[in-house]
N, C-alpha and C. Protein backbone atom coordinates (compact mmCIF):
# COMPACT_ATOMS: atom_id res chain seq x y z
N UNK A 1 71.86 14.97 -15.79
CA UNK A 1 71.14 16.12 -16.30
C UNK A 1 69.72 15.73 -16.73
N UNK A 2 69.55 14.53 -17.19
CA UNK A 2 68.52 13.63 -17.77
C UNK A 2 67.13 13.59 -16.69
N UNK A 3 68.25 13.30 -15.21
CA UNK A 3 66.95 13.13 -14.12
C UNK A 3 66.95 14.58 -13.64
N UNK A 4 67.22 15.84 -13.57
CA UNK A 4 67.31 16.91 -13.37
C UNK A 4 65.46 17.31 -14.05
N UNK A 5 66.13 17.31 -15.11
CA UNK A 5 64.84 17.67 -16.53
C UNK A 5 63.81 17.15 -16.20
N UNK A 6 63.55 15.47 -16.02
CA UNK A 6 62.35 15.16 -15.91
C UNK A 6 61.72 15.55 -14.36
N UNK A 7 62.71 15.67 -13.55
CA UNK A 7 61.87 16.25 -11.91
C UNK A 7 61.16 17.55 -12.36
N UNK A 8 62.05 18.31 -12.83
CA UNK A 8 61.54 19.55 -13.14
C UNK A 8 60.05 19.62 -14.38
N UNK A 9 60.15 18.95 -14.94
CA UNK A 9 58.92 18.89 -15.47
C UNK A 9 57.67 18.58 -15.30
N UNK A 10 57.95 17.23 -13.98
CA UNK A 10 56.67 16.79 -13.27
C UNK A 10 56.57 17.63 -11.84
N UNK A 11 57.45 18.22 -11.62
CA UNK A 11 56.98 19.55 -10.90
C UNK A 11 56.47 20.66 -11.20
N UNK A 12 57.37 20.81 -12.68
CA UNK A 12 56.26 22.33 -13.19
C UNK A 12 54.49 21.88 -13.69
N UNK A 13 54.68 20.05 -14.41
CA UNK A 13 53.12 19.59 -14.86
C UNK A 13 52.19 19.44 -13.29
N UNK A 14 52.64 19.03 -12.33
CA UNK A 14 51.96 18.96 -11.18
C UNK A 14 51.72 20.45 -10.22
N UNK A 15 52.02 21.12 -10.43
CA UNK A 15 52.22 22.72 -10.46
C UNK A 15 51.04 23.19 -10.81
N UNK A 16 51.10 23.18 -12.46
CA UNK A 16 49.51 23.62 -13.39
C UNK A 16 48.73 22.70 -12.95
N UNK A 17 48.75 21.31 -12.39
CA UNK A 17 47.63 20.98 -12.94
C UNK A 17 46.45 21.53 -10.94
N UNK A 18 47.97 21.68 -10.14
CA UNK A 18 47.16 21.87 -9.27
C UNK A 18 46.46 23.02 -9.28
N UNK A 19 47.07 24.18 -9.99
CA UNK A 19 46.60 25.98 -10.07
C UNK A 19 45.34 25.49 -10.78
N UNK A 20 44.93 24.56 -11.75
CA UNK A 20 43.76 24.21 -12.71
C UNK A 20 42.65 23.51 -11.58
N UNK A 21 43.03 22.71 -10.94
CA UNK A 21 42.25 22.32 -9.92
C UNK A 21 41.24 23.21 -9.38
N UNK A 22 42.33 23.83 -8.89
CA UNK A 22 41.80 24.97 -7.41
C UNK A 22 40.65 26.03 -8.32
N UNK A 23 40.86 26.30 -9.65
CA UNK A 23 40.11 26.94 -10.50
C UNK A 23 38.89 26.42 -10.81
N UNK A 24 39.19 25.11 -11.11
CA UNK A 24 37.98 24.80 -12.03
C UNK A 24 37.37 23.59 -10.94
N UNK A 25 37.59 23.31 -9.90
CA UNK A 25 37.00 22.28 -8.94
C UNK A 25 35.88 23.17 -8.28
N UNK A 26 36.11 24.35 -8.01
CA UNK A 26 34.91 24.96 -7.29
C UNK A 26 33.96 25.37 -8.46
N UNK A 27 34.35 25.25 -9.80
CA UNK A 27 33.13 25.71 -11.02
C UNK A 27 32.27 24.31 -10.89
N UNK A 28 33.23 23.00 -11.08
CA UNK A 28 32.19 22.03 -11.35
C UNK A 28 31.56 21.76 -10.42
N UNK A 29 31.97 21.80 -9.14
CA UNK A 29 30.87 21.42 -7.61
C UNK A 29 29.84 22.58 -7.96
N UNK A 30 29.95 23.93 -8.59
CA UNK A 30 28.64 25.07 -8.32
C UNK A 30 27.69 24.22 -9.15
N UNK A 31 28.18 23.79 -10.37
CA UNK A 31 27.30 23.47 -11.42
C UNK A 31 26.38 21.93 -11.00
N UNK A 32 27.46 21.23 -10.77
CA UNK A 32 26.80 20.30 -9.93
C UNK A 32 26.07 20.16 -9.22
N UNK A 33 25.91 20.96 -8.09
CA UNK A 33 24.87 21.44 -6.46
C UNK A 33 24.07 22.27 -7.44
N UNK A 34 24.02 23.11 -8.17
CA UNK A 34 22.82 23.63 -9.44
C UNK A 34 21.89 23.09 -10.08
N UNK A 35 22.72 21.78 -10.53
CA UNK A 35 22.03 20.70 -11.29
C UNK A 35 21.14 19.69 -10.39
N UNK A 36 21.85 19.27 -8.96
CA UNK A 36 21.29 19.06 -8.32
C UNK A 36 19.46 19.31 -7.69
N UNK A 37 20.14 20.87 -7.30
CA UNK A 37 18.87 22.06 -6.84
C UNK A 37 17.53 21.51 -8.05
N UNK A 38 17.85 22.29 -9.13
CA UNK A 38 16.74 22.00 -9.87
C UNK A 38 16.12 20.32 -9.91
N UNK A 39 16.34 19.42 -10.04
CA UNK A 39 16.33 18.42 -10.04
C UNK A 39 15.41 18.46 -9.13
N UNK A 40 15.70 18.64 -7.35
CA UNK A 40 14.84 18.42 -6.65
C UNK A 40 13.68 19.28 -6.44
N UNK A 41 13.66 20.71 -7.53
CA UNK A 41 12.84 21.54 -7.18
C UNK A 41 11.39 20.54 -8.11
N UNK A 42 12.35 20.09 -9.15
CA UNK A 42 11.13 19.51 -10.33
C UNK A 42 10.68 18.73 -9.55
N UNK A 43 10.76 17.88 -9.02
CA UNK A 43 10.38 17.00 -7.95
C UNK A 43 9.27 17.76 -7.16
N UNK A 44 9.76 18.22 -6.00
CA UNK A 44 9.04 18.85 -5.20
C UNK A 44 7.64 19.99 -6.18
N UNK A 45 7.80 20.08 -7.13
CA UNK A 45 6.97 20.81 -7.90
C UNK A 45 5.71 19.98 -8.66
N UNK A 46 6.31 18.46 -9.01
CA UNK A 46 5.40 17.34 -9.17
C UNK A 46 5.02 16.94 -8.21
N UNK A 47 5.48 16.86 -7.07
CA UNK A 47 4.83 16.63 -5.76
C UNK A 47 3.81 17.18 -5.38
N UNK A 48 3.80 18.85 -5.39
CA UNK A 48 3.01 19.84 -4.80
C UNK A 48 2.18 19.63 -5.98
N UNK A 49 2.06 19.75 -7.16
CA UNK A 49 1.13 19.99 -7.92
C UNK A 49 0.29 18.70 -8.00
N UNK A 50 0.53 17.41 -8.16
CA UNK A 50 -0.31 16.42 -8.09
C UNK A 50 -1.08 16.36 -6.56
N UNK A 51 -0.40 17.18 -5.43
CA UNK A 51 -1.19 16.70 -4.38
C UNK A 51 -2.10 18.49 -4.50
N UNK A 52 -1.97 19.20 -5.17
CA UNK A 52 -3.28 20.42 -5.00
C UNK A 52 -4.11 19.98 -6.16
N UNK A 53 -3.78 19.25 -6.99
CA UNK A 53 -4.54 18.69 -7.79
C UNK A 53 -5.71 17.76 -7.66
N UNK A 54 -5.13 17.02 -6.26
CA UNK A 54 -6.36 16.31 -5.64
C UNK A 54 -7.05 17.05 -5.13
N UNK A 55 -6.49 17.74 -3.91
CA UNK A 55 -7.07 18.26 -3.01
C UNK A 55 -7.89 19.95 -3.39
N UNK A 56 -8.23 19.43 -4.47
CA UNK A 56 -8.97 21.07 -5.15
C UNK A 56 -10.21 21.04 -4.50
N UNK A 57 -11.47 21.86 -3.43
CA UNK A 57 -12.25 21.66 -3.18
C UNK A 57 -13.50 21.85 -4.44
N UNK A 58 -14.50 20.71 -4.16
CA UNK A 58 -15.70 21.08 -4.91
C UNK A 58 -16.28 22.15 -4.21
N UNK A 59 -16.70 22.84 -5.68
CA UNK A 59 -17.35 23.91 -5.82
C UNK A 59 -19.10 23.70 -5.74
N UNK A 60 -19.33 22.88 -6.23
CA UNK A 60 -21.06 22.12 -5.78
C UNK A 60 -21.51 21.84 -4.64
N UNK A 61 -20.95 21.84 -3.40
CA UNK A 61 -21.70 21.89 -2.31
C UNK A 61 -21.60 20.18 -2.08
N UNK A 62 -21.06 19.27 -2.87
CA UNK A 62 -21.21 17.88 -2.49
C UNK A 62 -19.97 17.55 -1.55
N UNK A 63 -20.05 16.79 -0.81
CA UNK A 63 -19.25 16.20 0.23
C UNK A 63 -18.77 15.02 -0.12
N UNK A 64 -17.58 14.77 -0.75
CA UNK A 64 -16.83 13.60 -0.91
C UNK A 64 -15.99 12.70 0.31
N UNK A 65 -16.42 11.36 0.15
CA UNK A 65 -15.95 11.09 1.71
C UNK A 65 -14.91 9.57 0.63
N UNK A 66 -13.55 9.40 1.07
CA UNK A 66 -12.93 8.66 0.68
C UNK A 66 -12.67 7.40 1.01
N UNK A 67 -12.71 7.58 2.42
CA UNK A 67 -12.40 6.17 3.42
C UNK A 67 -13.61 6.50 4.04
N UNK A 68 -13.96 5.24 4.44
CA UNK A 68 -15.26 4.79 5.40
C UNK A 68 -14.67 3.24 6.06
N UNK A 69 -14.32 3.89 7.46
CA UNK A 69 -13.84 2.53 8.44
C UNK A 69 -14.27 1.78 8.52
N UNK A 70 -14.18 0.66 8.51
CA UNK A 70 -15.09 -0.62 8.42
C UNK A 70 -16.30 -1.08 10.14
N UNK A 71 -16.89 -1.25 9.39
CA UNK A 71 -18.00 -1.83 11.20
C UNK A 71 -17.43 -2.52 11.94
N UNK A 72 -17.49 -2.52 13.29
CA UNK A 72 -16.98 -3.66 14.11
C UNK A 72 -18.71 -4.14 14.50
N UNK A 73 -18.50 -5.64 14.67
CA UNK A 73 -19.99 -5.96 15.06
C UNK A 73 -19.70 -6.77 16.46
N UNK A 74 -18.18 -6.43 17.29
CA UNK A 74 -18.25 -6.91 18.43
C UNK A 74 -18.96 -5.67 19.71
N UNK A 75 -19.77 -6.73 20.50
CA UNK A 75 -20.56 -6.08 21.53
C UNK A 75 -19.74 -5.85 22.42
N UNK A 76 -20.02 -4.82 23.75
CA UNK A 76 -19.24 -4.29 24.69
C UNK A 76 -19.53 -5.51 25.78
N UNK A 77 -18.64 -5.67 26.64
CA UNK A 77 -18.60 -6.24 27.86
C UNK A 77 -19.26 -5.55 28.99
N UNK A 78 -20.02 -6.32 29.21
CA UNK A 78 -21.14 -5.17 30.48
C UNK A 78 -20.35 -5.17 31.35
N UNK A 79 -20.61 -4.11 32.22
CA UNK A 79 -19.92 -3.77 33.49
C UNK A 79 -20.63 -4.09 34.76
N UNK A 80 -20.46 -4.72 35.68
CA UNK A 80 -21.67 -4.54 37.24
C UNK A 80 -21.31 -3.01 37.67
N UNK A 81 -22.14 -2.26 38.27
CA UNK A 81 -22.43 -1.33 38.88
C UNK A 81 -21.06 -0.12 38.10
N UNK A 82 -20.73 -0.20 36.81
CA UNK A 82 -20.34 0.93 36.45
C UNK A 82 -18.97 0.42 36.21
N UNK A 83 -18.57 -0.73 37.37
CA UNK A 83 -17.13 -0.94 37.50
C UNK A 83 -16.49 -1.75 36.52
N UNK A 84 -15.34 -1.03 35.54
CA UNK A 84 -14.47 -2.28 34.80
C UNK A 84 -13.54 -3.03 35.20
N UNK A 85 -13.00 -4.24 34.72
CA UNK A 85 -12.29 -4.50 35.56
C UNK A 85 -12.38 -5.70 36.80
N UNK A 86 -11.67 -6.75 36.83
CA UNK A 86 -11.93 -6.99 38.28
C UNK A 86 -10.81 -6.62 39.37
N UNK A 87 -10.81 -6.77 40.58
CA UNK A 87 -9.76 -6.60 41.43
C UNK A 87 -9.34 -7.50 41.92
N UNK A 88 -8.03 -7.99 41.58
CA UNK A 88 -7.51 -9.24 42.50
C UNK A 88 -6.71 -8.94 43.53
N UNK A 89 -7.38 -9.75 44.56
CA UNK A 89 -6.29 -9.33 46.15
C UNK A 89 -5.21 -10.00 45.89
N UNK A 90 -4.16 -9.65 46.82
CA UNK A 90 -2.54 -10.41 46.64
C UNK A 90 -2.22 -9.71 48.31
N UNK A 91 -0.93 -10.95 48.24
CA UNK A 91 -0.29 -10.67 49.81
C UNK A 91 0.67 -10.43 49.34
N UNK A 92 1.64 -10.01 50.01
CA UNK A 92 2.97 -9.25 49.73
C UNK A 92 3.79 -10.89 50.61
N UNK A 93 4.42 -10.93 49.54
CA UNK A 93 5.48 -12.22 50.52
C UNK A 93 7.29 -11.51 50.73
N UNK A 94 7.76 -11.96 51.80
CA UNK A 94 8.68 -11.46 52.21
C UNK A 94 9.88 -12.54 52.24
């Protein structure tokens, strides 16, 4: 009668705890994916705002230039008559 009782009890406790599950597992994933959301909105909101923050245009008419590519001081390779390039003949071996 002893093992009767205790089946029945961890069937009726495994019972509730699954009806509690099915209840409250889809509350904490909403809250979670919620908590989530915002999280990345703050993000994306420090993102956007520090980059319109740079990119605010002046209002003065001055032209800000940020990068300036560096010089190359190598000369071009002259060409004869226009042509680059040389052409090397070859035989086809068989």
């Amino acid at each position: 009668m002893g093992l009767l009782k205790i089946l029945l009890a961890a069937i009726l406790i495994l019972w509730v705890l699954r009806m509690l599950v099915t209840v409250l597992f889809p509350y904490l994933m909403a809250m979670f994916v919620g908590k989530m959301q915002q999280e990345a909105q703050k993000q994306y909101e420090r993102q956007a705002g520090s980059y319109r923050s740079e990119n605010v245009p002046n209002t003065d008419g001055k032209v800000r230039i940020d990068y300036v590519p560096p010089r190359t001081t190598k000369s071009k390779p002259s060409t004869t008559n226009g042509r680059v390039g040389e052409f090397v003949d070859f035989e086809e071996i068989k």
